[in-house]
C-alpha atoms as a PDB file:
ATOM      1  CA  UNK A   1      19.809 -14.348   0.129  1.00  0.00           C
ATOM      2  CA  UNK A   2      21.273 -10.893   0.155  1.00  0.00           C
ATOM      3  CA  UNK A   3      19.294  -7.631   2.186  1.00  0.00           C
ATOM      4  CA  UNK A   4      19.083  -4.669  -0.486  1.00  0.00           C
ATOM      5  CA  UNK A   5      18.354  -1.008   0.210  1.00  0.00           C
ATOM      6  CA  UNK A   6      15.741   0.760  -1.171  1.00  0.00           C
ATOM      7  CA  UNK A   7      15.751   4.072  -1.250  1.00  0.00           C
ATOM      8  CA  UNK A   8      12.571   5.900  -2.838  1.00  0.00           C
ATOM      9  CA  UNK A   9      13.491   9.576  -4.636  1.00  0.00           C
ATOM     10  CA  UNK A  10      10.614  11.200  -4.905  1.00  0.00           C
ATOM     11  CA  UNK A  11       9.459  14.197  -7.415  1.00  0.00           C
ATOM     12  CA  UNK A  12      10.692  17.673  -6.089  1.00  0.00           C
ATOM     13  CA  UNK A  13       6.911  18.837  -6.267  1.00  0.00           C
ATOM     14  CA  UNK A  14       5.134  15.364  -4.716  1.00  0.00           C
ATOM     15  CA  UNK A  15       2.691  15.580  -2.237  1.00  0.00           C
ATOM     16  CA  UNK A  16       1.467  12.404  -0.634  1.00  0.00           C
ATOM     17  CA  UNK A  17      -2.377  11.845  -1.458  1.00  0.00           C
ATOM     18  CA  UNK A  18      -5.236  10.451   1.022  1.00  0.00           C
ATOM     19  CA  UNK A  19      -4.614   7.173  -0.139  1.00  0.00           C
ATOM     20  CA  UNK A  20      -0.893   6.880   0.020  1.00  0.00           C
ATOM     21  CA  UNK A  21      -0.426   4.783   3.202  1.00  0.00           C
ATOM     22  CA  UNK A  22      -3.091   2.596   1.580  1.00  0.00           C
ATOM     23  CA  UNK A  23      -1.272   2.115  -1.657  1.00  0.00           C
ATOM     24  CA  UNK A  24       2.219   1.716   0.255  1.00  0.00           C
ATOM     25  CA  UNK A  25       0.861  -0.673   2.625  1.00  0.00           C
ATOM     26  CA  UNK A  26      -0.993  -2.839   0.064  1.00  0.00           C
ATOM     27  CA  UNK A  27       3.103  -3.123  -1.910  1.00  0.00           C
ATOM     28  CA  UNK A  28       4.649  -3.845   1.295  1.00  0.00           C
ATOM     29  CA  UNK A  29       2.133  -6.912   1.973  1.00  0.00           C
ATOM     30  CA  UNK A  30       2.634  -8.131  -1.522  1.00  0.00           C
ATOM     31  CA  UNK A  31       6.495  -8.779  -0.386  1.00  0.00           C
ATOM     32  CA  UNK A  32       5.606 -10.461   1.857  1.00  0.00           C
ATOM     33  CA  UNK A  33       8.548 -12.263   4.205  1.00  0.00           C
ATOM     34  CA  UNK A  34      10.858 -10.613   1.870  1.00  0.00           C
ATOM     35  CA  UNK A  35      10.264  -7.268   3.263  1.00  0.00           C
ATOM     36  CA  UNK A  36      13.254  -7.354   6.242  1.00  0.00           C
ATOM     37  CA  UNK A  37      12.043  -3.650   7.397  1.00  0.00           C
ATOM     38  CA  UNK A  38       9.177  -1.533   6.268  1.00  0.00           C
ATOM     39  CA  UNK A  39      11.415   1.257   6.591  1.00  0.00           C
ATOM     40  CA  UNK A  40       9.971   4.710   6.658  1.00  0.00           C
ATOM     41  CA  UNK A  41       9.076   8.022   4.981  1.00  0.00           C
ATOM     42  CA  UNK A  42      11.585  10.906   4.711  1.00  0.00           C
ATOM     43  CA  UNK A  43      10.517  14.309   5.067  1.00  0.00           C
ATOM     44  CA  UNK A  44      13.056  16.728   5.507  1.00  0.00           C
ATOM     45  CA  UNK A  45      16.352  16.339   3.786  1.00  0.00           C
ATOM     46  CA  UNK A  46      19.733  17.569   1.876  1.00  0.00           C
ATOM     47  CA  UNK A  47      21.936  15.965  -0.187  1.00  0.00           C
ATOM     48  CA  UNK A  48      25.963  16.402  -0.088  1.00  0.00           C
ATOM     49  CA  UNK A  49      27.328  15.846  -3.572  1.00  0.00           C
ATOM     50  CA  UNK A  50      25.918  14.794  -6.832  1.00  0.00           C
ATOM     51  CA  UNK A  51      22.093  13.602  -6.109  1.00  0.00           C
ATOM     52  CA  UNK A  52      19.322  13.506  -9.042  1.00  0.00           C
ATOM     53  CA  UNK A  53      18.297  17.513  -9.490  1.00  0.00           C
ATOM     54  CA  UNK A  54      14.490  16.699 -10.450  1.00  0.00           C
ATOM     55  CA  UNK A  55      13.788  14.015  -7.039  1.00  0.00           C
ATOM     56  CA  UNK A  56      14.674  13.888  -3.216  1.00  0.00           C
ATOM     57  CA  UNK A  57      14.714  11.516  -0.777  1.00  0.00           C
ATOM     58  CA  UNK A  58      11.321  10.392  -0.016  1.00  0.00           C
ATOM     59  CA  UNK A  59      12.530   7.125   2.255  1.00  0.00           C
ATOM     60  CA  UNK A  60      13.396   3.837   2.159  1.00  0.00           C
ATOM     61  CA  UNK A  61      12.607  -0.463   2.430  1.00  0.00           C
ATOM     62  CA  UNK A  62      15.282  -3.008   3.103  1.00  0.00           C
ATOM     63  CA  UNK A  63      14.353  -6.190   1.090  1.00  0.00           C
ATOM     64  CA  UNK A  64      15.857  -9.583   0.682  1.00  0.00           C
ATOM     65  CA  UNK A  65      15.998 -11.017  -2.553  1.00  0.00           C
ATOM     66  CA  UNK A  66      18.389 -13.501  -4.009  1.00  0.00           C
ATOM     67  CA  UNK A  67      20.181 -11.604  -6.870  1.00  0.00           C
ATOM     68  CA  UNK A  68      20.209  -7.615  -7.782  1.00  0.00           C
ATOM     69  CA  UNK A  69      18.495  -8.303 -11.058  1.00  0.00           C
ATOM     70  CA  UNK A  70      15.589  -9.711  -8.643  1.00  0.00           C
ATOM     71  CA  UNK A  71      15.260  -7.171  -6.391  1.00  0.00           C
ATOM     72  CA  UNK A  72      14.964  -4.541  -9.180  1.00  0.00           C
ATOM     73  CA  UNK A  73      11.665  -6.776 -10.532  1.00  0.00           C
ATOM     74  CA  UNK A  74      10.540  -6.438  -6.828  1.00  0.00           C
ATOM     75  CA  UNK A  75      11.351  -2.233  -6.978  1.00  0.00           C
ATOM     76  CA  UNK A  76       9.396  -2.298 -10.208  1.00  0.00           C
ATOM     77  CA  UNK A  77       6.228  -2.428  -8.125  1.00  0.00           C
ATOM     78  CA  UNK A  78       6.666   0.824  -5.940  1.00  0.00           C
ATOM     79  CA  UNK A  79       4.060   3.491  -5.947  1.00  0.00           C
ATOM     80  CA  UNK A  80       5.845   5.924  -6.297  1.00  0.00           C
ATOM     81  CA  UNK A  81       6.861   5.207 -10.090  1.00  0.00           C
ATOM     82  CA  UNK A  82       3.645   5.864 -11.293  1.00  0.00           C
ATOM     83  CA  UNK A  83       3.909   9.590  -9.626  1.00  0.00           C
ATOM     84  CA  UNK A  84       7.391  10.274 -11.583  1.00  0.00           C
ATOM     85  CA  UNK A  85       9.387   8.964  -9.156  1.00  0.00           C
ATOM     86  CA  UNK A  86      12.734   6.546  -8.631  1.00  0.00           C
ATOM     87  CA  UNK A  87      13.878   3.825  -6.740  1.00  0.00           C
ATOM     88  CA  UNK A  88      17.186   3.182  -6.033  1.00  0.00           C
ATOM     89  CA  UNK A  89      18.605  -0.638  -5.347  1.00  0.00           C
ATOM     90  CA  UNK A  90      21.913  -1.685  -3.976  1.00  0.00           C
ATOM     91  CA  UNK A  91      22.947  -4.660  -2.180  1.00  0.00           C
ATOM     92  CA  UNK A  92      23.972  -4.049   1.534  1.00  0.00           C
ATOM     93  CA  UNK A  93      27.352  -5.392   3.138  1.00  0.00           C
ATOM     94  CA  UNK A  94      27.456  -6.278   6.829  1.00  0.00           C
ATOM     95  CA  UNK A  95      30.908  -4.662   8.106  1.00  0.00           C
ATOM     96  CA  UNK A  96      29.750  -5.215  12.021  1.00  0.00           C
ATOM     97  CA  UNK A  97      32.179  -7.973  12.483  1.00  0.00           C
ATOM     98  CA  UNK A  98      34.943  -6.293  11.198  1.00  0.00           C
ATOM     99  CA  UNK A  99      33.943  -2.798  12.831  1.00  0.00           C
ATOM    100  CA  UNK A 100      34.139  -4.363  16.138  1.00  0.00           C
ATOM    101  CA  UNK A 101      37.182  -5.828  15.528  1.00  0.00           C
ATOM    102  CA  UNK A 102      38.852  -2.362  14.915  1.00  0.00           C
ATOM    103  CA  UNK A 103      37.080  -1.515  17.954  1.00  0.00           C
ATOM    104  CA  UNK A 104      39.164  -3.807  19.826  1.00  0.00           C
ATOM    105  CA  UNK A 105      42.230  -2.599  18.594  1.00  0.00           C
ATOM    106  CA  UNK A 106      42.557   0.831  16.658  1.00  0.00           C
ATOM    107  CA  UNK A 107      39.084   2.506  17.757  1.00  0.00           C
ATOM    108  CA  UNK A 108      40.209   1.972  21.906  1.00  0.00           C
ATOM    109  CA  UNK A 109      43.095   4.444  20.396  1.00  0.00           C
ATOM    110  CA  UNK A 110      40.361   7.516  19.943  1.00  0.00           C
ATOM    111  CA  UNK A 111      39.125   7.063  23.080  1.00  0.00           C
END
């Protein structure tokens, strides 16, 4: 089973409601073990580059699921869709093993 980012874009004009953490919370339990780490709202934030002009950044979930095409059905049950909102999905890579390897070797260089 793979670990995928999601990161939640947000409306430029969207302003969280009374019930919000309610609604989020109530998604969250429906994934259940899949849910690696709630994650957490974003607030402030700036894009560098080409980023989608009518949402921003409004946080993020990492979720396991076994194939992309199945954590896409489990993104299809975010809040924030119903609000005119996005949800982005891609499948993380672990490169720890191999960053500490150049640690070892070429990153002791930059010391």
């Amino acid at each position: 089973m793979s670990t995928y980012l999601f990161a939640f874009r947000a409306p430029a004009q969207y302003v969280p409601s009374a019930d919000t953490f309610d609604t989020w919370a109530t998604w969250q339990l429906k994934l259940g073990a899949r849910l690696k780490d709630r994650g957490n709202p974003a607030f402030a934030a700036a894009a560098v580059g080409a980023s989608p002009a009518e949402t921003r950044l409004g946080g993020y979930s990492l979720v396991r699921a076994g194939s992309l095409d199945a954590a896409v059905a489990l993104a299809r049950g975010c809040p924030l869709l119903s609000h005119g909102g996005a949800v982005e999905v891609c499948e993380l890579a672990s490169h720890d093993d191999r960053f500490d390897s150049w640690l070892d070797t070429a990153g002791a260089r930059h010391d």
